[in-house]
Protein backbone atom coordinates (compact mmCIF):
# COMPACT_ATOMS: atom_id res chain seq x y z
CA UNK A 1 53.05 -62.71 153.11
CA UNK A 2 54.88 -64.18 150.25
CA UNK A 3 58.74 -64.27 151.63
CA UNK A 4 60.73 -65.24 148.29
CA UNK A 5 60.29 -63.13 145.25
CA UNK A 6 59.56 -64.34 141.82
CA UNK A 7 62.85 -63.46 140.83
CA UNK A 8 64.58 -65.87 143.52
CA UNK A 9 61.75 -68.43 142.23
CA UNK A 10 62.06 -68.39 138.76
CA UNK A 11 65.56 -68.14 139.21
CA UNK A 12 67.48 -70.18 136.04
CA UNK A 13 69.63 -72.24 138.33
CA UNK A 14 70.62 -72.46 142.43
CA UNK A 15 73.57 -70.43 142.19
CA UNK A 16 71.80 -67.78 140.86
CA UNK A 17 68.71 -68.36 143.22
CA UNK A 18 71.18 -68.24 146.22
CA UNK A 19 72.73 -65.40 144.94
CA UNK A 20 69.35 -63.33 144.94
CA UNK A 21 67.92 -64.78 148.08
CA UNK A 22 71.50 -63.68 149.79
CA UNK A 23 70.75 -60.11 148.49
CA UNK A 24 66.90 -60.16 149.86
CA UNK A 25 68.18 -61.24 153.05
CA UNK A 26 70.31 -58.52 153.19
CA UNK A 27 73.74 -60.86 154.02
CA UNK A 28 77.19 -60.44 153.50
CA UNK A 29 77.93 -64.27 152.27
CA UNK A 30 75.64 -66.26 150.35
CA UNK A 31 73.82 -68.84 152.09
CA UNK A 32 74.81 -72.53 150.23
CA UNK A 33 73.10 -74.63 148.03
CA UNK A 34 71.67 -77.04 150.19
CA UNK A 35 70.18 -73.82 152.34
CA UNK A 36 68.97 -72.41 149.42
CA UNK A 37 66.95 -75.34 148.00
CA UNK A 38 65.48 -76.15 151.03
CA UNK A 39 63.88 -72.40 151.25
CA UNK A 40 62.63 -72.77 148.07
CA UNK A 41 61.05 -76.45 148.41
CA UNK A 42 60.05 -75.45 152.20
CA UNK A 43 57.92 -72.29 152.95
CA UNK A 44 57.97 -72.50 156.35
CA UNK A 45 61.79 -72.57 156.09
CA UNK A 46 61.87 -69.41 153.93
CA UNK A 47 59.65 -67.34 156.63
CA UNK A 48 61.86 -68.84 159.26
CA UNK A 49 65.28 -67.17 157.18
CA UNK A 50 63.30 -63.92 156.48
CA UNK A 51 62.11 -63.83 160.45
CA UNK A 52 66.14 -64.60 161.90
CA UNK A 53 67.75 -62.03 159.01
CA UNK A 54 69.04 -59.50 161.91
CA UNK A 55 69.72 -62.16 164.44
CA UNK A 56 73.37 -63.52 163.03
CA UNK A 57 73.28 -66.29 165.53
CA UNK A 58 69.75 -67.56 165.43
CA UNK A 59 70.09 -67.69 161.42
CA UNK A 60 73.43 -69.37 161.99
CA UNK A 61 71.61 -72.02 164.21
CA UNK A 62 68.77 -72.50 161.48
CA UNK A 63 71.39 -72.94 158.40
CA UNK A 64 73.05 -75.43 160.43
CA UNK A 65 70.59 -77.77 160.95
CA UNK A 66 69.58 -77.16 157.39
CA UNK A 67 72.76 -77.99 156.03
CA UNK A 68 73.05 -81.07 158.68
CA UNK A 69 69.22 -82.36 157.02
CA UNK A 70 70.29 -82.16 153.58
CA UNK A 71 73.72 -84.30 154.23
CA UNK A 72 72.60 -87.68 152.67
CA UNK A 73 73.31 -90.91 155.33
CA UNK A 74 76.33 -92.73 154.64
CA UNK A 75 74.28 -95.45 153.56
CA UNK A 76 72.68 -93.45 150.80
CA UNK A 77 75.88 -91.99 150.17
CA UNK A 78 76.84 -96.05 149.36
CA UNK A 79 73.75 -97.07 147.79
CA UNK A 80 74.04 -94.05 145.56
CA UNK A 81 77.92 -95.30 144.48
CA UNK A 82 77.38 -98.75 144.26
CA UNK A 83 74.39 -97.65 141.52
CA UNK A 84 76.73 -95.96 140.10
CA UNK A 85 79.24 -98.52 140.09
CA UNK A 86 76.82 -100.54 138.82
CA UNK A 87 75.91 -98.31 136.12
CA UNK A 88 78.76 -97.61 134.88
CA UNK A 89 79.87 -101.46 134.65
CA UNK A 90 76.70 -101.86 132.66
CA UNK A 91 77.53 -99.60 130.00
CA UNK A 92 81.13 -101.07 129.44
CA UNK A 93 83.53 -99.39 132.10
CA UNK A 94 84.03 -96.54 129.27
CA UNK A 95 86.68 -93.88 130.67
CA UNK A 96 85.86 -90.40 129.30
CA UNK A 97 88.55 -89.23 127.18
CA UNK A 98 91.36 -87.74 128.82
CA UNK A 99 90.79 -84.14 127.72
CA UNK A 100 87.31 -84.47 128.90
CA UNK A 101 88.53 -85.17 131.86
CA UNK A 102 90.87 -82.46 132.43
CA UNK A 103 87.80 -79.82 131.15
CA UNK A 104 85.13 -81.71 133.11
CA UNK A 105 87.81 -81.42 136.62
CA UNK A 106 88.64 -77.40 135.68
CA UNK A 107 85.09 -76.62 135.65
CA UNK A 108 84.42 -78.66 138.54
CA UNK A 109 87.53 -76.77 140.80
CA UNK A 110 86.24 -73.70 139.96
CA UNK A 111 82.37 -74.65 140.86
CA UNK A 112 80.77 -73.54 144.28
CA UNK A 113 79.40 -76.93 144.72
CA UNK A 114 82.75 -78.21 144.97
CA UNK A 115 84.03 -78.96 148.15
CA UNK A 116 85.89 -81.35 150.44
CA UNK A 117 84.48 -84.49 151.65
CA UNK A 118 82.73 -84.61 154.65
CA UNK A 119 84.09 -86.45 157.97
CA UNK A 120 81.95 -90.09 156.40
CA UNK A 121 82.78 -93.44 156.43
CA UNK A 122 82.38 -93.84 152.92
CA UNK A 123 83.95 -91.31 152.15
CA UNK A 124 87.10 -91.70 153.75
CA UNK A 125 86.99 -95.50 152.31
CA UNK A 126 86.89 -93.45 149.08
CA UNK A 127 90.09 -91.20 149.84
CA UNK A 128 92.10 -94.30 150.53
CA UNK A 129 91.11 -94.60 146.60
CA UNK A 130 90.86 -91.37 145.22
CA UNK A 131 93.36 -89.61 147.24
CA UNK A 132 93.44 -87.17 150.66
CA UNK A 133 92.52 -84.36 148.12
CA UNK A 134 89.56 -85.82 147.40
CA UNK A 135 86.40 -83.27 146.74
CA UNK A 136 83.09 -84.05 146.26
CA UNK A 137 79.78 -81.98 144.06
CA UNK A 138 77.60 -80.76 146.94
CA UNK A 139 75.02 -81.38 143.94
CA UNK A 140 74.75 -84.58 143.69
CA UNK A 141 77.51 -85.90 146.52
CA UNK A 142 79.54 -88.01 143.85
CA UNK A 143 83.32 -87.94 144.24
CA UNK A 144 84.44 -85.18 141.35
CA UNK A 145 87.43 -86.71 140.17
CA UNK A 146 85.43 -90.31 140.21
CA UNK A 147 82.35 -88.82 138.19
CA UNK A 148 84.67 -86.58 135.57
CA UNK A 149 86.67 -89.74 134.93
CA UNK A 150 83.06 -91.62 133.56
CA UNK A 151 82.43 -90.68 129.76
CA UNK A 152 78.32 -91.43 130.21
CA UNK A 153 78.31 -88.94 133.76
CA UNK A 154 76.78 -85.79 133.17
CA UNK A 155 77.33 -82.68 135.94
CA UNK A 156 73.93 -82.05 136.97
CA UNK A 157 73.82 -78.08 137.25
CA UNK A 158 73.05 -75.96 134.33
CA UNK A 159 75.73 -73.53 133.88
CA UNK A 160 74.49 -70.38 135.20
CA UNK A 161 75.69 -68.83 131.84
CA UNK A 162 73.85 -70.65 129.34
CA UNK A 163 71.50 -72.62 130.81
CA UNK A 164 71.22 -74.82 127.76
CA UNK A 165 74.32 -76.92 128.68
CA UNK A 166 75.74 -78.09 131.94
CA UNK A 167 78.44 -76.20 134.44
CA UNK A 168 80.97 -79.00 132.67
CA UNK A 169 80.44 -77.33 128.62
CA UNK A 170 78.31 -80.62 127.56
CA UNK A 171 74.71 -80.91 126.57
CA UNK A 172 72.70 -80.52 130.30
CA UNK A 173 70.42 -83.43 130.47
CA UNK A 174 67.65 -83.36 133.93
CA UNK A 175 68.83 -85.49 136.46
CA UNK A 176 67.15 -88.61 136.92
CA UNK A 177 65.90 -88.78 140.05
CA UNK A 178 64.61 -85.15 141.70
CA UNK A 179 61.19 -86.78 143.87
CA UNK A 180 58.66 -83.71 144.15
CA UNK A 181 61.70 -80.84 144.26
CA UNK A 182 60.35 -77.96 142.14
CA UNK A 183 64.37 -77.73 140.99
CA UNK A 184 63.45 -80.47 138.24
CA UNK A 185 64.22 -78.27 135.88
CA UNK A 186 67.79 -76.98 137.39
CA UNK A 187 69.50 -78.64 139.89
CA UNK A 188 70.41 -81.66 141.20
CA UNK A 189 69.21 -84.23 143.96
CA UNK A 190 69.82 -87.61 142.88
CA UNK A 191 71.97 -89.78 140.63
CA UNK A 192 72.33 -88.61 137.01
């Protein structure tokens, strides 16, 4: 038996995909992104979601550990911001322009894959620097106001409302790194 419909499959973006597979599921919330790609990439996964649906605390059980296999080590977490460190020196240290800014940070504070940094290393190194506030894209685990601030960053979800340009109004370019993940095409899993 098939377990996710075409509709949840062909789904233009993960919001919307998470959206649907919360409705097929029957729940009241929406399960998050991280849940929802891995039922997509994962079969298995998917039957095990359909099979726990009317057992609250067995599915809450499975989502954790979900949600605890998609956090990225704090090493990667490093490796990731020291490439993009790297990056970004490489291409001249160019700030994006201080309107983009402000536009790229509204559309990020009102994004569901915003959200506050988790309890890592790096990243409370990186609130010393950013700020207690700090949040961070549950996309692509970059530090929003860091990313926003870097005029050659792109935000690497499509917005669900035109699918031809990114959740931050620009041009939506693939991200480059997405190993296998059938979300090539519409979310993120790697550095843009």
């Amino acid at each position: 038996m098939k377990y996710l419909t075409r509709d949840i499959l062909k789904a233009p973006d993960l919001s919307t995909a998470s959206e649907l597979l919360r409705k097929h599921l029957g729940l009241e919330t929406a399960l998050s992104p991280s849940v929802t790609r891995r039922a997509l990439e994962d079969p298995v996964f998917a039957k095990a979601l359909y099979a726990t649906r009317k057992l609250p605390g067995v599915m809450k059980k499975l989502t954790a550990s979900a949600e605890q296999a998609a956090r990225p080590s704090s090493m990667a977490v490093t490796a990731k911001a020291a490439a993009g460190v790297l990056k970004w020196g490489m291409e001249g240290l160019e700030h994006a322009k201080p309107w983009d800014i402000t536009r790229r940070l509204g559309a990020c504070r009102s994004c569901p894959f915003e959200a506050p940094t988790p309890d890592m290393l790096v990243y409370r190194g990186a609130k010393v620097v950013v700020g207690k506030d700090a949040k961070i894209c549950t996309s692509c685990h970059c530090l929003t106001n860091t990313k926003a601030a870097m005029a050659r960053e792109r935000c690497p979800e499509k917005d669900p409302n035109d699918p031809r340009v990114s959740r931050w109004g620009e041009p939506w370019e693939p991200p480059k790194v997405l190993p296998g993940s059938p979300w090539a095409q519409g979310g993120a899993a790697g550095p843009t």
